[in-house]
Protein backbone atom coordinates (compact mmCIF):
# COMPACT_ATOMS: atom_id res chain seq x y z
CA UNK A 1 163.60 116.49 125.43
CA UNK A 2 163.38 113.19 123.76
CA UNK A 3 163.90 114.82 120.33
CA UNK A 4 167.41 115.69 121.33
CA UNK A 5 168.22 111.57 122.19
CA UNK A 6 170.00 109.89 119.51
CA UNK A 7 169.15 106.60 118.09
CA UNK A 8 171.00 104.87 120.35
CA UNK A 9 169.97 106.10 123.67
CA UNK A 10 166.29 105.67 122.65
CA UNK A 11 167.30 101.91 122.15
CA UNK A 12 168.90 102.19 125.20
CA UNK A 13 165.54 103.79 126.81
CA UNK A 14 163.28 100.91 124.83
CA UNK A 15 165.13 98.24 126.17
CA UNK A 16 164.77 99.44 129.47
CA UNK A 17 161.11 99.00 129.34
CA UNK A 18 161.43 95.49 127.62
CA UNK A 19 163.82 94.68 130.26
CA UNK A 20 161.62 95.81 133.37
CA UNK A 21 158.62 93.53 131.52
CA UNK A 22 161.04 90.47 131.10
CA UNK A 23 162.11 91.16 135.44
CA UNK A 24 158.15 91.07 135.71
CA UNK A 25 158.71 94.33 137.37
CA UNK A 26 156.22 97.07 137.49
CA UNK A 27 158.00 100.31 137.50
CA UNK A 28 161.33 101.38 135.13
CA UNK A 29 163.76 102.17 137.83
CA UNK A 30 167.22 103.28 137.44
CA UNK A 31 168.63 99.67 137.22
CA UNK A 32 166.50 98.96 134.29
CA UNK A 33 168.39 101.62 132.35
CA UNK A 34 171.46 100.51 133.80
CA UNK A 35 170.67 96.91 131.71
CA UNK A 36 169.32 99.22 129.09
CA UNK A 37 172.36 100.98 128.43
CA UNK A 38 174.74 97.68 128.74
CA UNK A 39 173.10 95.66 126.06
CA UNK A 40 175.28 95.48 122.56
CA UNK A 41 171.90 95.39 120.70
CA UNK A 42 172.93 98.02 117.70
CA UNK A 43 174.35 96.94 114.76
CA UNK A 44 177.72 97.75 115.34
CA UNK A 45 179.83 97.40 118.41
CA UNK A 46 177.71 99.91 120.68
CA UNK A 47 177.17 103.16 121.78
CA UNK A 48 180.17 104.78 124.51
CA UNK A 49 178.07 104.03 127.30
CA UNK A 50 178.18 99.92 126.75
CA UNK A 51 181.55 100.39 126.01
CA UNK A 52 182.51 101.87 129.23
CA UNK A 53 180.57 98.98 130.89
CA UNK A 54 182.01 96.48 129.13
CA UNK A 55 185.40 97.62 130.39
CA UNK A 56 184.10 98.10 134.08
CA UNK A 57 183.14 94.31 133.67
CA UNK A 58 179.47 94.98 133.79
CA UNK A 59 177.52 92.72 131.39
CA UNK A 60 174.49 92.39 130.62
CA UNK A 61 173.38 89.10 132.61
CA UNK A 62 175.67 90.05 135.27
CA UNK A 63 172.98 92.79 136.00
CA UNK A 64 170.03 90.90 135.44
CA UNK A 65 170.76 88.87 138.11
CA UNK A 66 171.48 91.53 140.46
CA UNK A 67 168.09 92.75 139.52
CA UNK A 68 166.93 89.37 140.34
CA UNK A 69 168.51 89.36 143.43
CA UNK A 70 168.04 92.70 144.55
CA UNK A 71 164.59 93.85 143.47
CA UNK A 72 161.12 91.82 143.97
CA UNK A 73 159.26 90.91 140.86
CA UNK A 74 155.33 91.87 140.75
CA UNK A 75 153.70 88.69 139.13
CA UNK A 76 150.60 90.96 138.13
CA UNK A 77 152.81 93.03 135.37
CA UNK A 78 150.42 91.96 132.10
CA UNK A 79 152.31 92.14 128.74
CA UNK A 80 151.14 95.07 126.81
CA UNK A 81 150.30 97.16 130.04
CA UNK A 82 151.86 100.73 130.50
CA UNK A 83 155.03 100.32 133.12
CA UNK A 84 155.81 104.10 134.59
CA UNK A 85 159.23 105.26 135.35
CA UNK A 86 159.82 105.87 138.87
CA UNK A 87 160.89 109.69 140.29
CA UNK A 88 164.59 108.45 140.11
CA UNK A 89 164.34 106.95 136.33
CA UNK A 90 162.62 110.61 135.88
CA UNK A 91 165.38 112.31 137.29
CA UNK A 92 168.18 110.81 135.50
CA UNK A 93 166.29 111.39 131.84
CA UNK A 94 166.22 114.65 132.91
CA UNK A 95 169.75 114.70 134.37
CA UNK A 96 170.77 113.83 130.95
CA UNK A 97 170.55 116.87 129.34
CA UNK A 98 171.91 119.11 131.82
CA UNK A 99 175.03 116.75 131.40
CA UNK A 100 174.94 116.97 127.54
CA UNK A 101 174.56 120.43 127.87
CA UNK A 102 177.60 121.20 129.89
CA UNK A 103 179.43 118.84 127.31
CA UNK A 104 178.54 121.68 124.45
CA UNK A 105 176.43 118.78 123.25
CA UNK A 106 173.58 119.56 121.29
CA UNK A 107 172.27 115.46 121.76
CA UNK A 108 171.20 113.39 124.32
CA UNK A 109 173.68 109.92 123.77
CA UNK A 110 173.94 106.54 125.96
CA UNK A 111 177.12 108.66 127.37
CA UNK A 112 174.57 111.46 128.81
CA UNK A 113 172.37 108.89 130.18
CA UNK A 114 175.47 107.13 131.85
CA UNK A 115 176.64 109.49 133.13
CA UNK A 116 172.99 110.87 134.57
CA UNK A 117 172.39 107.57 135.99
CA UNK A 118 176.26 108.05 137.97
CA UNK A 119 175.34 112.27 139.14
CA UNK A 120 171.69 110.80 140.10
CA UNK A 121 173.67 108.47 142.72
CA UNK A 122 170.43 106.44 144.34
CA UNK A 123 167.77 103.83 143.37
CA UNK A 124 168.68 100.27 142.08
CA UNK A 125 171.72 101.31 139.26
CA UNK A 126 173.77 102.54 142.28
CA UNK A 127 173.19 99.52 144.66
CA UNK A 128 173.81 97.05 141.80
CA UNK A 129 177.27 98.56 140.62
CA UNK A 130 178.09 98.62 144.77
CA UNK A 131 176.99 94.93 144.99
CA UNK A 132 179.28 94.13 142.16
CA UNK A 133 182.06 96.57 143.43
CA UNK A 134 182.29 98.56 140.35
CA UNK A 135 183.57 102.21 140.65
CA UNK A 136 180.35 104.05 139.83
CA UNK A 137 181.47 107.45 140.96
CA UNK A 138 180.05 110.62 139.43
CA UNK A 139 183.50 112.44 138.55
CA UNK A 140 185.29 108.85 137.57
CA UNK A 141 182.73 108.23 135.25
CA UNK A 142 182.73 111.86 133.68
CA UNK A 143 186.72 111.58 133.34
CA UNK A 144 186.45 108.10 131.52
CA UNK A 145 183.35 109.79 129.11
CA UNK A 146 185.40 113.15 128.63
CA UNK A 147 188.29 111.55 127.66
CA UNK A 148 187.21 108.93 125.19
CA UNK A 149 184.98 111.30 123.87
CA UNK A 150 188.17 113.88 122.94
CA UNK A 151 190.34 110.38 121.44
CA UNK A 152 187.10 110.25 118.88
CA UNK A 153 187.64 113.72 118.27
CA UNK A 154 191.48 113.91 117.96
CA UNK A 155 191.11 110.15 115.83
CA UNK A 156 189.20 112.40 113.10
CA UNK A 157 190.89 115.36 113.04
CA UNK A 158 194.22 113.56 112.68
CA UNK A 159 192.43 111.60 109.44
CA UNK A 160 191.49 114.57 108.04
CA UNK A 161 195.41 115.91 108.19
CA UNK A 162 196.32 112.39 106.92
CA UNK A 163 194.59 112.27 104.07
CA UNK A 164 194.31 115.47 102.72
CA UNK A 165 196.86 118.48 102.33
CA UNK A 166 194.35 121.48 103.01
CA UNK A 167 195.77 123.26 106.40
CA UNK A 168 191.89 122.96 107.61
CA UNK A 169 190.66 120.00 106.19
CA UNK A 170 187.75 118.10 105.85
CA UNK A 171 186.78 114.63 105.40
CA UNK A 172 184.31 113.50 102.89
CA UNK A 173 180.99 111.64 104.04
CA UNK A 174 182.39 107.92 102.77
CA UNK A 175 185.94 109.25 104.73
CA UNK A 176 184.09 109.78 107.42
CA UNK A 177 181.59 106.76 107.86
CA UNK A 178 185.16 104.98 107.43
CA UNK A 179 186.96 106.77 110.05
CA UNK A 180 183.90 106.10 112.47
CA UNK A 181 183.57 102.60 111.75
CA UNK A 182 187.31 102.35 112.75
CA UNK A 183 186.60 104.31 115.69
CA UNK A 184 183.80 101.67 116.56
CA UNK A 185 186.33 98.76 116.15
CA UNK A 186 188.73 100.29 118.02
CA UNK A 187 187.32 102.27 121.13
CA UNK A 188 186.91 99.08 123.32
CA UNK A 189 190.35 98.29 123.52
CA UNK A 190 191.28 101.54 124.52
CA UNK A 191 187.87 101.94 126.73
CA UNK A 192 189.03 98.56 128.73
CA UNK A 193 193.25 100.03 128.66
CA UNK A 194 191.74 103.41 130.04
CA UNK A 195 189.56 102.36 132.92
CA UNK A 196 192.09 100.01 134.31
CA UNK A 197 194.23 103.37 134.30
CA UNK A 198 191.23 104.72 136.05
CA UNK A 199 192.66 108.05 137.89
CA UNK A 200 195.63 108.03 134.94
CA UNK A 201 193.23 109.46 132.47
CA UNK A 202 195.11 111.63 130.05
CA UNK A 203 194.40 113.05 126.74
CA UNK A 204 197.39 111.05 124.74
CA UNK A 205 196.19 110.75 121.11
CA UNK A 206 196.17 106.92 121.82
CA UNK A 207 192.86 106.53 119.43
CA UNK A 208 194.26 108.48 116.88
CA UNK A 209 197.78 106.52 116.15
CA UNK A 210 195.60 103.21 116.79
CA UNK A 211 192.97 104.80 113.47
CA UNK A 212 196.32 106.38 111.43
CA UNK A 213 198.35 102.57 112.19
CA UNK A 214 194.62 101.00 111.27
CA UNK A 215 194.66 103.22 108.08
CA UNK A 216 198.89 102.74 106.95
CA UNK A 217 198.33 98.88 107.32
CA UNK A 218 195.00 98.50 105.30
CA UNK A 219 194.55 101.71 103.09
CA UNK A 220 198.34 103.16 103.22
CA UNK A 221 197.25 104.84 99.98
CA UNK A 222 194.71 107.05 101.91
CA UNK A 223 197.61 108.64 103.60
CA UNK A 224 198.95 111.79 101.63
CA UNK A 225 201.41 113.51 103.93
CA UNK A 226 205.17 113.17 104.85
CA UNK A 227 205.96 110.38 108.18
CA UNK A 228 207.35 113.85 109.66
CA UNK A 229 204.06 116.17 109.28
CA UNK A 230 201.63 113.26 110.45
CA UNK A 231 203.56 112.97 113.41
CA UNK A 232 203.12 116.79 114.28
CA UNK A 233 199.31 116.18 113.47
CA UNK A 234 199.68 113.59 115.76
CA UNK A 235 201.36 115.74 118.63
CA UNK A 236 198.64 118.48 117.78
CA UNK A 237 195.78 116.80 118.73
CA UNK A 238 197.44 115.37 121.79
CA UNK A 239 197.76 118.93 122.82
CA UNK A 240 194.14 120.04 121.97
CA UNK A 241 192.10 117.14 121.89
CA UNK A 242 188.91 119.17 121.92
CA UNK A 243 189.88 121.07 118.57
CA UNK A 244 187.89 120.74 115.18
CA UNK A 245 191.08 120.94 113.37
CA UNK A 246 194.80 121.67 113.35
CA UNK A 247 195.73 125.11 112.42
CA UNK A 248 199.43 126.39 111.63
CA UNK A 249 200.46 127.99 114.61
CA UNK A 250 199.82 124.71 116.08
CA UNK A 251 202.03 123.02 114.16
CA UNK A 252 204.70 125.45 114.33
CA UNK A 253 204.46 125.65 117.95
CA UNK A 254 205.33 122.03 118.59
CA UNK A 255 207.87 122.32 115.18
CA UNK A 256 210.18 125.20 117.16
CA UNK A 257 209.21 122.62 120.78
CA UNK A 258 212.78 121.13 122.20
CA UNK A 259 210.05 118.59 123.55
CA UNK A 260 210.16 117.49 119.50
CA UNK A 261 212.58 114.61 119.15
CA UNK A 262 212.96 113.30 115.70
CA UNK A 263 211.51 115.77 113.64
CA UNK A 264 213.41 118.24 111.55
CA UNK A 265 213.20 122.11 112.30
């Protein structure tokens, strides 16, 4: 299974461990992962999963001290010694790829493990987001991961439309490590806008006009098509935010829409 985790959520897993050594604690329980998947340790602004905390107003030392508070420390934990995961920790590694899987996902990411650690529902993760009064629910989580997950997807697909004039097109690796690293910059904002929506979670395109705005004001030469066809893009992916790509009917469909204002039919 732990083939299938990306770089990220094996960080996340790593620094679980470190964490449970620095607590003096001698088990890996489900709040260690908890602080696992909060840190902003990567090199860029963090995985989904830190994000999503971040906007619930967990942070990292905000945690710790739960753990602190909450948990006993075992003075005998040596440095170096093996630390075993308890049945819960178990259960939510493995609860992470049954949620991947129902995601179509063919990775385990800090968003799985999240969102394992919400379904699992017990052990110290649960108590600690209580304690703090955080909304930790199973299907409120899911939503928030779901939805943020299709703005990524709509944000490239509307690139791709932007900047080239193929009906299926396809952005090149540099487009795309560009287009991510916007993503990156830009998913917090809307992470921390859409969980203070919490049950108003819709799939709006917001990501994508934030990454096309992004792209006009710093790179407006990147941008190939007419103000009138990026907007259709636009209202496209809004529609299927789960597509790989815009095809014609698509666009046509919203083109003949009376829902269309401002474009020309």
């Amino acid at each position: 299974m732990f083939e299938r985790f990306t770089d990220r959520a094996r960080r996340a897993v790593v620094d679980a461990q470190e964490e449970a050594r620095l607590l003096n604690h001698s088990y890996i329980g489900t709040e260690h992962l908890l602080i696992g998947l909060t840190y902003n340790s990567y090199a860029d602004e963090g995985g989904l999963s830190q994000q999503i905390m971040a906007a619930l107003g967990a942070d990292v030392e905000t945690l710790r001290e739960q753990a602190r508070e909450v948990f006993v420390n075992d003075t005998q934990v040596r440095a170096g010694s093996h630390i075993p995961f308890t049945p819960r920790a178990k259960k939510v590694l493995e609860l992470s790829l049954r949620d991947a899987l129902q995601l179509g996902h063919n990775y385990i990411g800090t968003e799985h493990l999240l969102l394992a650690l919400a379904r699992e529902g017990g052990g110290g993760a649960a108590k600690i987001m209580e304690n703090l009064g955080i909304d930790f629910r199973y299907g409120f989580i899911k939503q928030v991961v779901i939805y943020m997950l299709n703005q990524k997807t709509s944000a490239r697909v509307a690139v791709a439309h932007a900047v080239s004039e193929k009906m299926q097109p396809t952005l090149t690796p540099s487009q795309a490590a560009e287009v991510d690293a916007m993503v990156d910059r830009l998913m917090p904002q809307l992470v921390a806008q859409t969980v203070a929506g919490q049950e108003s979670v819709t799939s709006d395109g917001k990501l994508a006009r934030l990454v096309l705005t992004t792209i006009q004001d710093s790179r407006p030469g990147m941008i190939r098509v007419e103000p009138a066809v990026l907007e259709l893009v636009l209202r496209a992916v809004e529609l299927n935010p789960n597509t790989a790509s815009v095809t014609t009917g698509q666009l046509m469909a919203i083109l003949q829409s009376p829902e269309a204002p401002g474009l020309q039919k």
